[in-house]
Protein backbone atom coordinates (compact mmCIF):
# COMPACT_ATOMS: atom_id res chain seq x y z
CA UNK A 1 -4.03 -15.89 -0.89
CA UNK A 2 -5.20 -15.77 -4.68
CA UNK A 3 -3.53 -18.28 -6.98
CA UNK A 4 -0.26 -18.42 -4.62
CA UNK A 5 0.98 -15.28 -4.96
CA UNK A 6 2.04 -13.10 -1.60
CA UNK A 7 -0.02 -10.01 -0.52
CA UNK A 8 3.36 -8.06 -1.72
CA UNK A 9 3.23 -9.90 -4.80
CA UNK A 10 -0.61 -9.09 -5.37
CA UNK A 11 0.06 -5.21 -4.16
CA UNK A 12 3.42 -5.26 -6.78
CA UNK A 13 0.92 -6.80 -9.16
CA UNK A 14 -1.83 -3.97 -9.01
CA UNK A 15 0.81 -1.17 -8.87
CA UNK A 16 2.80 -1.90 -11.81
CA UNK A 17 -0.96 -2.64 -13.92
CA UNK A 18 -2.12 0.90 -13.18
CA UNK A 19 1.73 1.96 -14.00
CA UNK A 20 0.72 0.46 -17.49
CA UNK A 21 -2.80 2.57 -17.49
CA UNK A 22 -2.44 5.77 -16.15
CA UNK A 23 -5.85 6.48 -17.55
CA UNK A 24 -7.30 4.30 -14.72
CA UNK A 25 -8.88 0.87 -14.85
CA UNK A 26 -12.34 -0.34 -12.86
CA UNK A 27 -11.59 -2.90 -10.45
CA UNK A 28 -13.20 -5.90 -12.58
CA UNK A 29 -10.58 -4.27 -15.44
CA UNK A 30 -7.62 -5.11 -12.84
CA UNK A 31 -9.26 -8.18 -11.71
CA UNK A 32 -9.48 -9.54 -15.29
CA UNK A 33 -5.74 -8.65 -16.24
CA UNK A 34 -4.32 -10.40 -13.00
CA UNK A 35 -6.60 -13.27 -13.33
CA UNK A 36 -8.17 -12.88 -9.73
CA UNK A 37 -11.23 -12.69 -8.78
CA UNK A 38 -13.31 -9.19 -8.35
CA UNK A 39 -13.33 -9.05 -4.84
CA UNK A 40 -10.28 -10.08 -4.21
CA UNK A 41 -8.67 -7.66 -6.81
CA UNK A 42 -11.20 -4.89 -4.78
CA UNK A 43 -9.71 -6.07 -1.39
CA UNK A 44 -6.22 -5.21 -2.06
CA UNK A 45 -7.40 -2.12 -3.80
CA UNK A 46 -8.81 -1.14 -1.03
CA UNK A 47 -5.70 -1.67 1.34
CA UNK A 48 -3.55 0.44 -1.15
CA UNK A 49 -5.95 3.17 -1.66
CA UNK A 50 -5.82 3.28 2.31
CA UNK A 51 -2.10 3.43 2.60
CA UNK A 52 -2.53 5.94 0.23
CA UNK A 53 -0.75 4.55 -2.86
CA UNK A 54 -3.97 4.36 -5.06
CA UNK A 55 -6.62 6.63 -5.62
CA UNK A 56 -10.32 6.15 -6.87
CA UNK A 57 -12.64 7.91 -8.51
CA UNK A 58 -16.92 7.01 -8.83
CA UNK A 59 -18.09 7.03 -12.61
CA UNK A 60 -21.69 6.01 -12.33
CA UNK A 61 -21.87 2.52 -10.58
CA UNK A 62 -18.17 1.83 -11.69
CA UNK A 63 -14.99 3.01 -9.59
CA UNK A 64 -11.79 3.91 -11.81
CA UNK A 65 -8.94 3.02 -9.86
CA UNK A 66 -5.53 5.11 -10.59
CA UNK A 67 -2.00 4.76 -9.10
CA UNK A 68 -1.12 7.82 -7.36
CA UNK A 69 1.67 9.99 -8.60
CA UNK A 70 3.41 10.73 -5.70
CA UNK A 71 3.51 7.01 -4.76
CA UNK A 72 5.60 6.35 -7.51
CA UNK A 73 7.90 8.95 -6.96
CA UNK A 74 8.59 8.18 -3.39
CA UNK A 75 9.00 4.33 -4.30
CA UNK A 76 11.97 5.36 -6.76
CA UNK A 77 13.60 7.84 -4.87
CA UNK A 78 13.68 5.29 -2.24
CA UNK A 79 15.02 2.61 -4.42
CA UNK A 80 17.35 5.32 -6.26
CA UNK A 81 18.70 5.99 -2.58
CA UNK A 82 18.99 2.14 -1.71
CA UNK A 83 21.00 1.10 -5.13
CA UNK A 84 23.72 3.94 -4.38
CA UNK A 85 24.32 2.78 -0.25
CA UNK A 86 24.51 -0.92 -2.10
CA UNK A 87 27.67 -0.34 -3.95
């Protein structure tokens, strides 16, 4: 766990940065602007690109990391759907 912060709070962290730059950022880009390390910004990377929230795309040696449109979209319907059963 990188500087105390929950897997959920690392994956919320990564999301809502590529929300921010839907041109795409390189993993040492995200890395930097969380303050973790590279390979641990790469690991969780990694788990959301394979639960299929991120996607990735190979520029030369560097790999340009975007948050996946249709991720978003589900994740507000949901929490559209779970504000109105609140009330």
């Amino acid at each position: 766990m990188a500087l105390g912060f929950a897997m959920t709070d690392l994956e919320e962290g990564i999301r809502k940065i590529l929300k921010e730059h839907p041109e795409g950022l390189t993993i040492s880009s995200l890395a930097k602007a969380m303050g973790l390390h590279r390979h641990t910004a790469a690991k969780y990377v990694k788990g959301l690109a394979e639960k299929g929230e991120i996607k990735q795309r190979k520029i030369g040696m560097a790999k340009l990391c975007y948050l996946k449109k249709e991720s978003v979209e589900l994740k507000l319907k949901f929490l559209d759907r779970s504000s109105q059963n609140f009330f």
